[in-house]
C-alpha atoms as a PDB file:
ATOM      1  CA  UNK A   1      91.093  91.241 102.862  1.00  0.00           C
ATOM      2  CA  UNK A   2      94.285  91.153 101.319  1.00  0.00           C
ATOM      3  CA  UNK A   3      97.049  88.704 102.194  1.00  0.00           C
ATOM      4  CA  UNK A   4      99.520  87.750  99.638  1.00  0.00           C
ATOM      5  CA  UNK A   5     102.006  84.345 100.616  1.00  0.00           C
ATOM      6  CA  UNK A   6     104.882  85.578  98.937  1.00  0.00           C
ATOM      7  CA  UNK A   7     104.698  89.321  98.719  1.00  0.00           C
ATOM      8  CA  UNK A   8     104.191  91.686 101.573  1.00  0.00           C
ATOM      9  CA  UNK A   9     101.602  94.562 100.387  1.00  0.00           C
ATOM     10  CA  UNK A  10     101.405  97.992 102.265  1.00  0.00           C
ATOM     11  CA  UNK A  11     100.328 101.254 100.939  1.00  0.00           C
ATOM     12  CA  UNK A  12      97.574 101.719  98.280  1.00  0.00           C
ATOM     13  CA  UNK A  13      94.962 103.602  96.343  1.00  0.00           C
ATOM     14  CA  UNK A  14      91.603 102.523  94.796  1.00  0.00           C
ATOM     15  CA  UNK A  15      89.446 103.903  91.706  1.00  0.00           C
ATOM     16  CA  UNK A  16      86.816 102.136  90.584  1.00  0.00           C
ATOM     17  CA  UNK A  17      85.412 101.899  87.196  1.00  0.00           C
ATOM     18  CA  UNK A  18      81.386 101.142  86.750  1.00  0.00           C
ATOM     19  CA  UNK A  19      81.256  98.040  89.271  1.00  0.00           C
ATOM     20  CA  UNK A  20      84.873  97.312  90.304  1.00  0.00           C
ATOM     21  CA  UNK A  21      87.061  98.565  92.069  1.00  0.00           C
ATOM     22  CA  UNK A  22      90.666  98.750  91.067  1.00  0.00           C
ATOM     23  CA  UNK A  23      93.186  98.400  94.044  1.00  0.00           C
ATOM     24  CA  UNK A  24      97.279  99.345  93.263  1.00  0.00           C
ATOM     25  CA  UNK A  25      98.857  98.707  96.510  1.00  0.00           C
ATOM     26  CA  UNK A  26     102.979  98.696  96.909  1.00  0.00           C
ATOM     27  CA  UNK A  27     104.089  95.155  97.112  1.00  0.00           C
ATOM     28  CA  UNK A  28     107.840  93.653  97.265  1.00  0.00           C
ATOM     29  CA  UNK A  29     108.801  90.003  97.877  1.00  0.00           C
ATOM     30  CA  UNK A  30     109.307  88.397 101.438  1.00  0.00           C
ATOM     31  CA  UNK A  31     112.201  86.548 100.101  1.00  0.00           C
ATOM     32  CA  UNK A  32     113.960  90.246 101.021  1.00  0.00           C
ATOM     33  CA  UNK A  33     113.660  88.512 104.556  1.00  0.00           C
ATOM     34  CA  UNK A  34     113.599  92.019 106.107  1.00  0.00           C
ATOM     35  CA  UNK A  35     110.711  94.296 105.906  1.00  0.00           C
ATOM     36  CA  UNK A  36     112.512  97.490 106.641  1.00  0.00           C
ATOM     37  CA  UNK A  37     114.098  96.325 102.999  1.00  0.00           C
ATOM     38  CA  UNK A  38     110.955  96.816 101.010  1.00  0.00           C
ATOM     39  CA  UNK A  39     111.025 100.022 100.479  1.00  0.00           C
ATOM     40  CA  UNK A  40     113.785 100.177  97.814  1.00  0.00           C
ATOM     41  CA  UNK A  41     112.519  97.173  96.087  1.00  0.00           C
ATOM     42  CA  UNK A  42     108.986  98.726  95.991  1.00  0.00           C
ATOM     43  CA  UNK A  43     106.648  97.828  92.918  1.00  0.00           C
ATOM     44  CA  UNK A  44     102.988  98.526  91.758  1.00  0.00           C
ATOM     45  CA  UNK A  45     100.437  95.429  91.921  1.00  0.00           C
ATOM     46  CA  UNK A  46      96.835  95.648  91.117  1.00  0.00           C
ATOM     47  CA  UNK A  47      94.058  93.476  92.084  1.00  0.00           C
ATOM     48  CA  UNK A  48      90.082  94.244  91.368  1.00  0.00           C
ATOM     49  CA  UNK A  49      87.097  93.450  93.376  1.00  0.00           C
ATOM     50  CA  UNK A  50      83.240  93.970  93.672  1.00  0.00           C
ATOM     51  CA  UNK A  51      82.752  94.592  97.125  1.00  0.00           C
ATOM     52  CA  UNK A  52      85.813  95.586  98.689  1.00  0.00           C
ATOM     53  CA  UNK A  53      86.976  91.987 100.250  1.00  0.00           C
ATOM     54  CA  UNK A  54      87.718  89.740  97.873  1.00  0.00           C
ATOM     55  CA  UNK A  55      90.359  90.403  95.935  1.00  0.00           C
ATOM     56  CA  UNK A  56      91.569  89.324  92.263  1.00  0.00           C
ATOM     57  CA  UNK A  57      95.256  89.726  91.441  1.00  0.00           C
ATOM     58  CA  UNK A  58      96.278  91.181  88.125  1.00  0.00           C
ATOM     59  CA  UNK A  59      99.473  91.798  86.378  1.00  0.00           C
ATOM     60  CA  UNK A  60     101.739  94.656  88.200  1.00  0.00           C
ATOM     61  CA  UNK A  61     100.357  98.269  86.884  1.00  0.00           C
ATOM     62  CA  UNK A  62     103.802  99.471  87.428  1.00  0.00           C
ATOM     63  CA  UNK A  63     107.781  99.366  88.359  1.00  0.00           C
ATOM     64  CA  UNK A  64     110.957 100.807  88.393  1.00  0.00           C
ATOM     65  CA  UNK A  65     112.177 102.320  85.416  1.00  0.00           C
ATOM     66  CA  UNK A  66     115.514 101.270  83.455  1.00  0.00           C
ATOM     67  CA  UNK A  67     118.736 101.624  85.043  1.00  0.00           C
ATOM     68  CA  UNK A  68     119.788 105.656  84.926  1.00  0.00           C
ATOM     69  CA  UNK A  69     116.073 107.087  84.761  1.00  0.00           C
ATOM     70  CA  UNK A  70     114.450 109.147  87.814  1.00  0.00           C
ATOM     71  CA  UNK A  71     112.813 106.441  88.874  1.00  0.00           C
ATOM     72  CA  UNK A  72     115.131 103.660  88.441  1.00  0.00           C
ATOM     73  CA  UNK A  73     115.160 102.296  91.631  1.00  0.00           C
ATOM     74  CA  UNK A  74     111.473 101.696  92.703  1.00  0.00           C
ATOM     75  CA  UNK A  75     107.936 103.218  92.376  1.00  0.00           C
ATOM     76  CA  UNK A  76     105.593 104.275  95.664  1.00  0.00           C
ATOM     77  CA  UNK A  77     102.446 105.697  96.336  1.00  0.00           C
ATOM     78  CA  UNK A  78      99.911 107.684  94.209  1.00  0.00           C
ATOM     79  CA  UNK A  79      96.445 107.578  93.165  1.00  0.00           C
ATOM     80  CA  UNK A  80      94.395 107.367  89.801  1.00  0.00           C
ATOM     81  CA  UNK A  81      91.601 109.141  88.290  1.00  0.00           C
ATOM     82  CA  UNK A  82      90.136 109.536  85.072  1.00  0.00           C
ATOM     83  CA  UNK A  83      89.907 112.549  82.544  1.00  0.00           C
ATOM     84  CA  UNK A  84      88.635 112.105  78.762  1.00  0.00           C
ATOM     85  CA  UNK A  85      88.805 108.328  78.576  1.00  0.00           C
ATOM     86  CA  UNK A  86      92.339 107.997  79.364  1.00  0.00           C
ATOM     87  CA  UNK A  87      93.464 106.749  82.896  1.00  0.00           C
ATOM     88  CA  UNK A  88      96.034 108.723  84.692  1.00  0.00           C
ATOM     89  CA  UNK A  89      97.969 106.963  87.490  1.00  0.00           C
ATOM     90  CA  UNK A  90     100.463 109.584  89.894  1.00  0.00           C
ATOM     91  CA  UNK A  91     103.073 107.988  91.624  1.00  0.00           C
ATOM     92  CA  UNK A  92     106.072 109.132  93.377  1.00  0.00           C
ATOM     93  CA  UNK A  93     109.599 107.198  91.789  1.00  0.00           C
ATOM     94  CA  UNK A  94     113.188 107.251  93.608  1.00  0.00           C
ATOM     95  CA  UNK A  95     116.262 106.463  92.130  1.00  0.00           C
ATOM     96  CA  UNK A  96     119.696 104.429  92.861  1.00  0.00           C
ATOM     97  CA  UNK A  97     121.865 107.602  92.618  1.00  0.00           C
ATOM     98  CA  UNK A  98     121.162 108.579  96.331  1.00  0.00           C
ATOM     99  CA  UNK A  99     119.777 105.640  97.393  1.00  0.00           C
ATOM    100  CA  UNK A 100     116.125 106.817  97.007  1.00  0.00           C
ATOM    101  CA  UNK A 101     116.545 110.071  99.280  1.00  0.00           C
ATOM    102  CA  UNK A 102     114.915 112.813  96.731  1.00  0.00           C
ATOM    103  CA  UNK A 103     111.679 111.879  95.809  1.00  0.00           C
ATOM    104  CA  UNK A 104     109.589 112.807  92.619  1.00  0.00           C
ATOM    105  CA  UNK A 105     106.256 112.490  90.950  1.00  0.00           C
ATOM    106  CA  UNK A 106     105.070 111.033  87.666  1.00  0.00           C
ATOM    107  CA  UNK A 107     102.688 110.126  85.809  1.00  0.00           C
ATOM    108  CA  UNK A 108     101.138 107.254  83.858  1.00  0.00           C
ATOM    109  CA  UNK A 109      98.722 106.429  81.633  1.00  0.00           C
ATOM    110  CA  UNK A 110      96.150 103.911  80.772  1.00  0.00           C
ATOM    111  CA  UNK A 111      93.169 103.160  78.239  1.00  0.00           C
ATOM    112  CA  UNK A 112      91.805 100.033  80.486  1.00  0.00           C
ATOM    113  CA  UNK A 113      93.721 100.290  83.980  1.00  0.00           C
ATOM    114  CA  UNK A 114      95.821  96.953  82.798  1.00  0.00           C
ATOM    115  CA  UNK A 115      98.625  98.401  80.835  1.00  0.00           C
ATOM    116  CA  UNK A 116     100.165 101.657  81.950  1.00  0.00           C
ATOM    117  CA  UNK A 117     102.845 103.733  79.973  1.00  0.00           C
ATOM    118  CA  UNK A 118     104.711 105.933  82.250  1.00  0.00           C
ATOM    119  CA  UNK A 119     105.694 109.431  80.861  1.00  0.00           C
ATOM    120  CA  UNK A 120     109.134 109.671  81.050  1.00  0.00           C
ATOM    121  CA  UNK A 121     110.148 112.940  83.098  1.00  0.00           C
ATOM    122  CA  UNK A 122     108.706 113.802  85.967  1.00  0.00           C
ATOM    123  CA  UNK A 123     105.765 115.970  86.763  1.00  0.00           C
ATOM    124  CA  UNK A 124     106.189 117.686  89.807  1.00  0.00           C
ATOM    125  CA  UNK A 125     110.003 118.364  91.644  1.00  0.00           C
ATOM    126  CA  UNK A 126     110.502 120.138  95.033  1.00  0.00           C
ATOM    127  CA  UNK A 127     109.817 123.880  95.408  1.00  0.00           C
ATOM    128  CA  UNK A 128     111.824 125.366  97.473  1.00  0.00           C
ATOM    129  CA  UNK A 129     109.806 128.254  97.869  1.00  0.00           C
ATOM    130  CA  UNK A 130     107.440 126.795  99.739  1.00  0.00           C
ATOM    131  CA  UNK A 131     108.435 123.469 100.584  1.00  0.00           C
ATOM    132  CA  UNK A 132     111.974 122.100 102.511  1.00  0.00           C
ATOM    133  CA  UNK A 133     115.254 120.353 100.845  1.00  0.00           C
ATOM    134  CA  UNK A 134     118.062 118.377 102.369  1.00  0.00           C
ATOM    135  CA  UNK A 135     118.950 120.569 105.646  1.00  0.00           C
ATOM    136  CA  UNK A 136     120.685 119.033 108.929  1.00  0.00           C
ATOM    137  CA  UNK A 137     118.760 116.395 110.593  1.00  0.00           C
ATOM    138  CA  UNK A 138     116.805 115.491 107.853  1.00  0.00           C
ATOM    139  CA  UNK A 139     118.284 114.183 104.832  1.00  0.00           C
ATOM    140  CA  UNK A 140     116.008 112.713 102.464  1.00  0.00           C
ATOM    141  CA  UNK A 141     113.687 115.450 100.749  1.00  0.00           C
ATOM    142  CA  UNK A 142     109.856 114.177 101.288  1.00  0.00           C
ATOM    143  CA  UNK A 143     108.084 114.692  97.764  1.00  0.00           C
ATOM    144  CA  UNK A 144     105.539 111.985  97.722  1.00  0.00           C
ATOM    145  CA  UNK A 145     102.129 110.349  97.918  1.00  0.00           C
ATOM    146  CA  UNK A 146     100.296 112.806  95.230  1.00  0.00           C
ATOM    147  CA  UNK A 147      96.160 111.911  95.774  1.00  0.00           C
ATOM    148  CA  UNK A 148      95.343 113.655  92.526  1.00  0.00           C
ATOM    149  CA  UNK A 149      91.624 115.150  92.205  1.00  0.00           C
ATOM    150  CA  UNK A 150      89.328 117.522  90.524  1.00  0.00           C
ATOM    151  CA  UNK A 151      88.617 120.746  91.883  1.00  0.00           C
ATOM    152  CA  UNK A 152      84.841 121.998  91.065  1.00  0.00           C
ATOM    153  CA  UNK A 153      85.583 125.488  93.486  1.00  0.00           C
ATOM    154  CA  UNK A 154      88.634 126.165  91.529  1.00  0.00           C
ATOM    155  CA  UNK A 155      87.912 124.400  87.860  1.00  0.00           C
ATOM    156  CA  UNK A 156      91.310 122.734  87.965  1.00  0.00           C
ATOM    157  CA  UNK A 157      93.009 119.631  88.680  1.00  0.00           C
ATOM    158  CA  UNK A 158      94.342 119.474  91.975  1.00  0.00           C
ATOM    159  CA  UNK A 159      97.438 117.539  93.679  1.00  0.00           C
ATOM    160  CA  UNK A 160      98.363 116.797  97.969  1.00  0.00           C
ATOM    161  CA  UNK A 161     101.208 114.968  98.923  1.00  0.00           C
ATOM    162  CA  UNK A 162     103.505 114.416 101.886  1.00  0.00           C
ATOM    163  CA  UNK A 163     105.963 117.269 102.055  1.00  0.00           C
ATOM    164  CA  UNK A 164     107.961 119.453 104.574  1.00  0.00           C
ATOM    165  CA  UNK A 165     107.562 122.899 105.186  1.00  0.00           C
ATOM    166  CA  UNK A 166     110.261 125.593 105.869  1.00  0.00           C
ATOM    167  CA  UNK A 167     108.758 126.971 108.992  1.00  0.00           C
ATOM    168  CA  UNK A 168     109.569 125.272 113.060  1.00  0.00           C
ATOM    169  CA  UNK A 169     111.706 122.894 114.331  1.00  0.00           C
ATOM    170  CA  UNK A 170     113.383 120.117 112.114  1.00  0.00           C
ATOM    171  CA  UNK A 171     110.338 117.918 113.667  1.00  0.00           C
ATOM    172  CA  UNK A 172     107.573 119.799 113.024  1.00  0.00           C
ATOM    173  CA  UNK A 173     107.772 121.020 109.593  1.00  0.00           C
ATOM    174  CA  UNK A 174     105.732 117.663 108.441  1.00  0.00           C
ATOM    175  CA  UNK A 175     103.049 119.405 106.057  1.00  0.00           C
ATOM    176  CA  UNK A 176     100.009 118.452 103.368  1.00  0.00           C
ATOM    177  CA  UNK A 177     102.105 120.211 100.354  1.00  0.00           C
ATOM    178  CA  UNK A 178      99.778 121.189  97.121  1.00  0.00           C
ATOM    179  CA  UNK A 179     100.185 121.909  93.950  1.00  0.00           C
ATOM    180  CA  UNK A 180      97.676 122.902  90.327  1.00  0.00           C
ATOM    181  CA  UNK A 181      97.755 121.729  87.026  1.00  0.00           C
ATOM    182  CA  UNK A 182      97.894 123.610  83.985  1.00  0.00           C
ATOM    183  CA  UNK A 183      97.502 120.204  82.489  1.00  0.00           C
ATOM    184  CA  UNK A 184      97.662 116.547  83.966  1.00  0.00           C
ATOM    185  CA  UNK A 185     101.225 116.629  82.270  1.00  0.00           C
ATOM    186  CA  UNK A 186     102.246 119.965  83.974  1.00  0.00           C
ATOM    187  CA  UNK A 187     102.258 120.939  87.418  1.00  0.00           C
ATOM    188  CA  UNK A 188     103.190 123.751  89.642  1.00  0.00           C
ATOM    189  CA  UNK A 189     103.537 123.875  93.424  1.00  0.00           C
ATOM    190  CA  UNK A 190     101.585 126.136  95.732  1.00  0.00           C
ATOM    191  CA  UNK A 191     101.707 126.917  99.393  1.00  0.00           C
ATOM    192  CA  UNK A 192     100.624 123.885 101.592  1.00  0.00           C
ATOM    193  CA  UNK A 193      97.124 122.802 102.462  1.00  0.00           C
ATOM    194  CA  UNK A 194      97.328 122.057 106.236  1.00  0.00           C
ATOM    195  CA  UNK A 195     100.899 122.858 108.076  1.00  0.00           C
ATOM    196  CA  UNK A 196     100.197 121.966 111.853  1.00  0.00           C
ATOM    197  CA  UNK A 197     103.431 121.876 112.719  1.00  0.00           C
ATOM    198  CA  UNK A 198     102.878 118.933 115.251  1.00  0.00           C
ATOM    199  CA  UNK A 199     104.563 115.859 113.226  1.00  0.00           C
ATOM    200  CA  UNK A 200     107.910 115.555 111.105  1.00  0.00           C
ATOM    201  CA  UNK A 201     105.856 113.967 108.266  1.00  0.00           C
ATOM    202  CA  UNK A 202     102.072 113.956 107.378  1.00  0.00           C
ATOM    203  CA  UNK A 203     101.594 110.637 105.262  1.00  0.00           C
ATOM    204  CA  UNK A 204      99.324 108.985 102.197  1.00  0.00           C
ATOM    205  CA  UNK A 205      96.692 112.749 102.207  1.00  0.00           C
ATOM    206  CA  UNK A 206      93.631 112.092 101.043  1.00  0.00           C
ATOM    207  CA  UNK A 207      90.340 114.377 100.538  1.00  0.00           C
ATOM    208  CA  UNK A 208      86.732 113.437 101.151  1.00  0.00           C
ATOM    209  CA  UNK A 209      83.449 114.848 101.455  1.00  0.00           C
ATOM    210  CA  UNK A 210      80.581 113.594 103.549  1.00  0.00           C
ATOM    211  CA  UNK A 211      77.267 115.316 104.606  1.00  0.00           C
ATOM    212  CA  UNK A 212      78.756 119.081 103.442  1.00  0.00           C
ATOM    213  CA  UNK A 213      81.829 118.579 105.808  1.00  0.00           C
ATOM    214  CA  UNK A 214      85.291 118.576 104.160  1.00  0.00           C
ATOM    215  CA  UNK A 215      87.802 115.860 105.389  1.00  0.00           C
ATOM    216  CA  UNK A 216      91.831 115.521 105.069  1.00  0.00           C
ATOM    217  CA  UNK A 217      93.045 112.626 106.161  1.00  0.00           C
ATOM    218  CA  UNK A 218      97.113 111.558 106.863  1.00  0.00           C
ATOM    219  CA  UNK A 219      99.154 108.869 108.726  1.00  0.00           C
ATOM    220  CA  UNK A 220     101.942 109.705 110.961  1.00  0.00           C
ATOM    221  CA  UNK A 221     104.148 106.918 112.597  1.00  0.00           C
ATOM    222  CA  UNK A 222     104.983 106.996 116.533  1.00  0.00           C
ATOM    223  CA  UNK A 223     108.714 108.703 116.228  1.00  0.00           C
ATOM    224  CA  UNK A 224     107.565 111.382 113.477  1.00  0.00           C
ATOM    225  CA  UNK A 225     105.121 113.495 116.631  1.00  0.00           C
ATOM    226  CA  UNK A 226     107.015 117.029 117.543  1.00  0.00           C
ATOM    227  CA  UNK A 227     108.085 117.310 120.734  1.00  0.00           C
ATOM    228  CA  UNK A 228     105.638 120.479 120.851  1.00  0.00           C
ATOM    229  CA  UNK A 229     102.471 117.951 120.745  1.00  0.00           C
ATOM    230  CA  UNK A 230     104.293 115.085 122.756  1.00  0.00           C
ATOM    231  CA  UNK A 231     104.034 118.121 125.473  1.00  0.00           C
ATOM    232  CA  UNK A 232     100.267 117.793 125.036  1.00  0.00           C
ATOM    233  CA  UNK A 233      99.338 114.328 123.511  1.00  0.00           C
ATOM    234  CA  UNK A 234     100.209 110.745 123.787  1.00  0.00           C
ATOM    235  CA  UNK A 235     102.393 109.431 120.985  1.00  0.00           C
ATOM    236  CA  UNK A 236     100.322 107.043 118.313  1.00  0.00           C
ATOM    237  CA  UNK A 237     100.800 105.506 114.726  1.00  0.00           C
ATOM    238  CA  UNK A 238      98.201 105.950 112.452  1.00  0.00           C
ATOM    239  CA  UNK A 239      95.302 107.858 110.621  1.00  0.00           C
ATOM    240  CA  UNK A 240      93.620 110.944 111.292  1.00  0.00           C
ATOM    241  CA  UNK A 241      92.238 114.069 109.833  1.00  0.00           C
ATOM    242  CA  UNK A 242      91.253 117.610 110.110  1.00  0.00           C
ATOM    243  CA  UNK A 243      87.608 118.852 109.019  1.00  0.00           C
ATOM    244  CA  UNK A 244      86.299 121.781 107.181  1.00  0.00           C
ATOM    245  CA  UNK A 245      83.183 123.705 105.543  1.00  0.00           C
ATOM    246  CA  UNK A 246      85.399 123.470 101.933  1.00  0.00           C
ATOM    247  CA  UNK A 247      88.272 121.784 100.089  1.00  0.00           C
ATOM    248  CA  UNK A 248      90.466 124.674 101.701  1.00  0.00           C
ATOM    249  CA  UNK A 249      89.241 124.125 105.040  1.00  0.00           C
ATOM    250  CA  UNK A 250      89.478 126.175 107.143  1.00  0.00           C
ATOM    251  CA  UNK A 251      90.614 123.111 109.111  1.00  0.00           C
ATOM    252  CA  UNK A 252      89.997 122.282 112.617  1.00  0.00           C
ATOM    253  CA  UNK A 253      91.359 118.947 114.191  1.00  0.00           C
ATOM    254  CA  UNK A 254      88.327 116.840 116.079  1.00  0.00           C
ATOM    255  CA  UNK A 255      90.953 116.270 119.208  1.00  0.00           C
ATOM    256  CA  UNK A 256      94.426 114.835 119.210  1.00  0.00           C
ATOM    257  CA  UNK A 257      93.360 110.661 119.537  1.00  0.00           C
ATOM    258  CA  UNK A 258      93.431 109.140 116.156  1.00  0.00           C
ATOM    259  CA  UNK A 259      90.656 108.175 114.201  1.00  0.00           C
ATOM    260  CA  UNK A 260      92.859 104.802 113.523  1.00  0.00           C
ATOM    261  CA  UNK A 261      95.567 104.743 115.830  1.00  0.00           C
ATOM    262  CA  UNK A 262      97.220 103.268 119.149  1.00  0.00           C
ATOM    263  CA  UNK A 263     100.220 101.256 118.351  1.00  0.00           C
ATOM    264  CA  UNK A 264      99.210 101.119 114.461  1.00  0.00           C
ATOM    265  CA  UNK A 265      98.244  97.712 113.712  1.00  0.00           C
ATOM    266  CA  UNK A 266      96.364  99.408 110.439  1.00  0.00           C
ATOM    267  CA  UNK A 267      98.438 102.160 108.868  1.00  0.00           C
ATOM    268  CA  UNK A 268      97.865 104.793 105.979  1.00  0.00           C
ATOM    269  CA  UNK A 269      94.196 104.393 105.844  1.00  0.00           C
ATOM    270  CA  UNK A 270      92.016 105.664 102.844  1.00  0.00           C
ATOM    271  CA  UNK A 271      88.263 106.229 102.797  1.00  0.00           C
ATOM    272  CA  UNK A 272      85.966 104.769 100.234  1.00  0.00           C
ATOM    273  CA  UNK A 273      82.548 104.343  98.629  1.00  0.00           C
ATOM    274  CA  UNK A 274      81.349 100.698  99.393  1.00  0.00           C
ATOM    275  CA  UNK A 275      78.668  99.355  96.696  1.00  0.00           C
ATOM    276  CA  UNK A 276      76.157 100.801  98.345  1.00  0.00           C
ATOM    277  CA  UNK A 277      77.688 104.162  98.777  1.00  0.00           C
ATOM    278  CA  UNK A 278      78.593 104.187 102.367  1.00  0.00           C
ATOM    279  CA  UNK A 279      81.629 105.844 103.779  1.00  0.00           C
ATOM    280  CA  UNK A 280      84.340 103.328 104.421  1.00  0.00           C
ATOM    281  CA  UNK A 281      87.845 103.104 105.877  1.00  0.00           C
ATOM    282  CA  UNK A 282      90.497 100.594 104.689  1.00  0.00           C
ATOM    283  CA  UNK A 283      94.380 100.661 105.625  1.00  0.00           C
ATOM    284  CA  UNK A 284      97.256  98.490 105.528  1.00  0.00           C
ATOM    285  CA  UNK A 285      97.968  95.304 107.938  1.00  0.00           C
ATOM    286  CA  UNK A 286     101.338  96.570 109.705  1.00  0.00           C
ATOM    287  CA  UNK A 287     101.005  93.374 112.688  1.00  0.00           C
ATOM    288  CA  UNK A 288      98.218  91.542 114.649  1.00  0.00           C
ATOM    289  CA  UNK A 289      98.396  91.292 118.629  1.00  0.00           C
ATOM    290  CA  UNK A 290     102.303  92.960 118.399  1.00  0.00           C
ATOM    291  CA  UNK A 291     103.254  90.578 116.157  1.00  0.00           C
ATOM    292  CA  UNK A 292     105.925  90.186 113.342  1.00  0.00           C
ATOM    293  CA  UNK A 293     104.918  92.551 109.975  1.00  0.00           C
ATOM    294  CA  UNK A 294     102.259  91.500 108.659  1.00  0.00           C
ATOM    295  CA  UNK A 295     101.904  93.611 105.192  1.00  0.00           C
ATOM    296  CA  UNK A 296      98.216  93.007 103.709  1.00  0.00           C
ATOM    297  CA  UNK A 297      95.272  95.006 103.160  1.00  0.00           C
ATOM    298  CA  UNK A 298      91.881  94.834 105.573  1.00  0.00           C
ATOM    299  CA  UNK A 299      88.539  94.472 104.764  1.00  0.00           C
ATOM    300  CA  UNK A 300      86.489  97.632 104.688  1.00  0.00           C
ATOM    301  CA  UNK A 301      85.287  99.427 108.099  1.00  0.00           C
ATOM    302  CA  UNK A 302      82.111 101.498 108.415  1.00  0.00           C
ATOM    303  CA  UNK A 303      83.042 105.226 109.075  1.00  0.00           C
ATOM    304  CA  UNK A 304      80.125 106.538 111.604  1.00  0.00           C
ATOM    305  CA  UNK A 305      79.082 110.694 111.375  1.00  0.00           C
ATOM    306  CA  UNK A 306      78.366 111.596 114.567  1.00  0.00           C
ATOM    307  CA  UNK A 307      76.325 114.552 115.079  1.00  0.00           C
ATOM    308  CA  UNK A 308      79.271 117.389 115.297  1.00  0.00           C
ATOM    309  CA  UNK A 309      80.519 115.967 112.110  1.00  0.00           C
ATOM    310  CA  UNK A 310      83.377 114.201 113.541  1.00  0.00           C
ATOM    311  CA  UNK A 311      84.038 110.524 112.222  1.00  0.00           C
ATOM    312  CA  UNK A 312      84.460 107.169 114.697  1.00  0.00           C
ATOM    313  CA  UNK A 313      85.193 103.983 113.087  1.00  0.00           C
ATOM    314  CA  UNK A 314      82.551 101.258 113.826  1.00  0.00           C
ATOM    315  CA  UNK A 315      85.565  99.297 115.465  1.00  0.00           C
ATOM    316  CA  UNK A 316      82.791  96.152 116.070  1.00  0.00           C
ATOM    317  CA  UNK A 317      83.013  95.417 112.792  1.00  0.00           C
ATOM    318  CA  UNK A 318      87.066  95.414 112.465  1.00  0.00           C
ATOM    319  CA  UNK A 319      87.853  91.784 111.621  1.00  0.00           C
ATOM    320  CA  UNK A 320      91.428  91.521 112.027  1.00  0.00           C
ATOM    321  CA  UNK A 321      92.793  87.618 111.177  1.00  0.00           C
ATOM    322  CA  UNK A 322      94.293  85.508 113.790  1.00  0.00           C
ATOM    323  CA  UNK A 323      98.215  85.956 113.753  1.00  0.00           C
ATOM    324  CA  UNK A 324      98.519  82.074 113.059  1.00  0.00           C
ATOM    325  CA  UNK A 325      96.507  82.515 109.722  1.00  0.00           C
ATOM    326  CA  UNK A 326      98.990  85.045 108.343  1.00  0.00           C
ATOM    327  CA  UNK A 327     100.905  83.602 105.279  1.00  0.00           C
ATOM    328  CA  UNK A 328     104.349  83.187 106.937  1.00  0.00           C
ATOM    329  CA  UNK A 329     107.304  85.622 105.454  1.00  0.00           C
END
């Protein structure tokens, strides 16, 4: 586990490199006082471990850019991979002209996952062909989150990320946007992957493979469900995913409860390969027992296959800490 005394730590991404992992995770000081204020003062840290628990800090992978650039204001999710030697880290930047309401990606790049020189345009901006602006009710245009990965069915690098389709109710146009590379440097957008209309975002996408089943994964907080599923299903925060017999799907949903959910005490899970190569779950510490934020990561969680293919979290071996062992903000 992951619990920092002065910073609080929330989303992240892992790669790992022969025996260690590498965790980036967003981080921003509790001297802010307020939580809700981390998000514009949002920076890249980086720890490493061995077995998914113990964690070593490094130096911070990554931050804002200088005053005027498109990313001048702070730096937020992504995910790494490797092509040819060279490291490639995708993250999404905001800037201080609006206040961090359009969101972009970039890219950066590494020879040893320490030092990371960012490239200094974006990669990827909104398509409005597929994909929703600014419109009434919704003012900040979702462009984030890229989870970056090579494509054997389509020889080509592949991108997800939390978007908005133009399609439903302002509520329900929450959708797994996608794009292609023609190189890691140059990016175009395609139609989405999954567009449920059901939620106003789809958080954090991620795509993993176990057993010959395909599954994308996304978080969704409480207020972002449609009033179409609220109809239908209870209203939760937290992780779930759709299954499928490719990378393309097509999708089905294993039921409308969360694989992680409830009142989100872990939030914008990510599956990983432990040492041994077992399916595992990890997300970040939001609160313990309804408590005050928390903002740390947990230890990893056994993801079970049961029979149909659908996942259950082994929730036995969930080892949440006591709320009076959090480091105080």
């Amino acid at each position: 586990m992951l619990l920092l005394d002065d910073h609080w730590t929330w989303d992240f991404w892992t790669t790992r490199d022969r025996d260690v992992y590498h965790l980036f995770y967003l981080k921003a000081p509790k001297s802010l006082g307020d939580p809700d204020l981390r998000h514009v003062n949002a920076r890249v840290g980086h720890a490493t471990s061995t077995d998914l628990r113990t964690w070593s800090e490094l130096p911070d992978a990554l931050g804002p850019g200088a005053v005027g650039s498109w990313d001048d204001l702070a730096t937020w999710t992504g995910s790494v991979l490797e092509e040819s030697g060279t490291w490639y880290m995708f993250y999404t930047g905001v800037d201080r002209r609006d206040g961090g309401a359009t969101q972009r990606i970039g890219v950066a790049t590494s020879d040893d996952l320490v030092t990371w020189t960012k490239h200094p345009e974006p990669v990827l901006t909104l398509d409005e062909r597929w994909y929703q602006g600014r419109v009434p009710g919704w003012e900040s245009i979702d462009w984030r989150d890229p989870w970056v990965y090579w494509s054997p069915e389509h020889g080509e690098h592949r991108m997800l990320l939390t978007a908005r389709g133009t399609a439903g109710t302002v509520d329900e146009r929450g959708v797994i946007g996608r794009a292609r590379a023609r190189t890691l440097l140059d990016w175009e957008a395609i139609p989405p992957a999954l567009a449920p209309r059901e939620f106003g975002h789809m958080e954090v996408p991620q795509l993993v493979e176990e057993r010959g089943t395909w599954y994308l994964s996304y978080s969704v907080y409480g207020d972002q469900h449609s009033h179409r599923r609220l109809r239908r299903a209870a209203r939760e925060t937290g992780t779930h995913y759709v299954m499928g017999p490719s990378e393309d799907g097509p999708w089905s949903s294993p039921g409308d409860r969360f694989l992680c959910g409830g009142d989100g005490e872990l939030y914008a899970g990510r599956f990983e390969r432990d040492p041994d190569g077992r399916l595992v779950f990890l997300a970040f510490l939001q609160w313990v027992d309804g408590g005050p934020f928390v903002g740390g990561l947990s230890d990893p969680i056994p993801v079970l296959v049961e029979t149909d293919g659908t996942l259950r979290l082994e929730r036995s071996a969930i080892d949440l800490p006591a709320a009076a062992s959090v480091p105080a903000s």
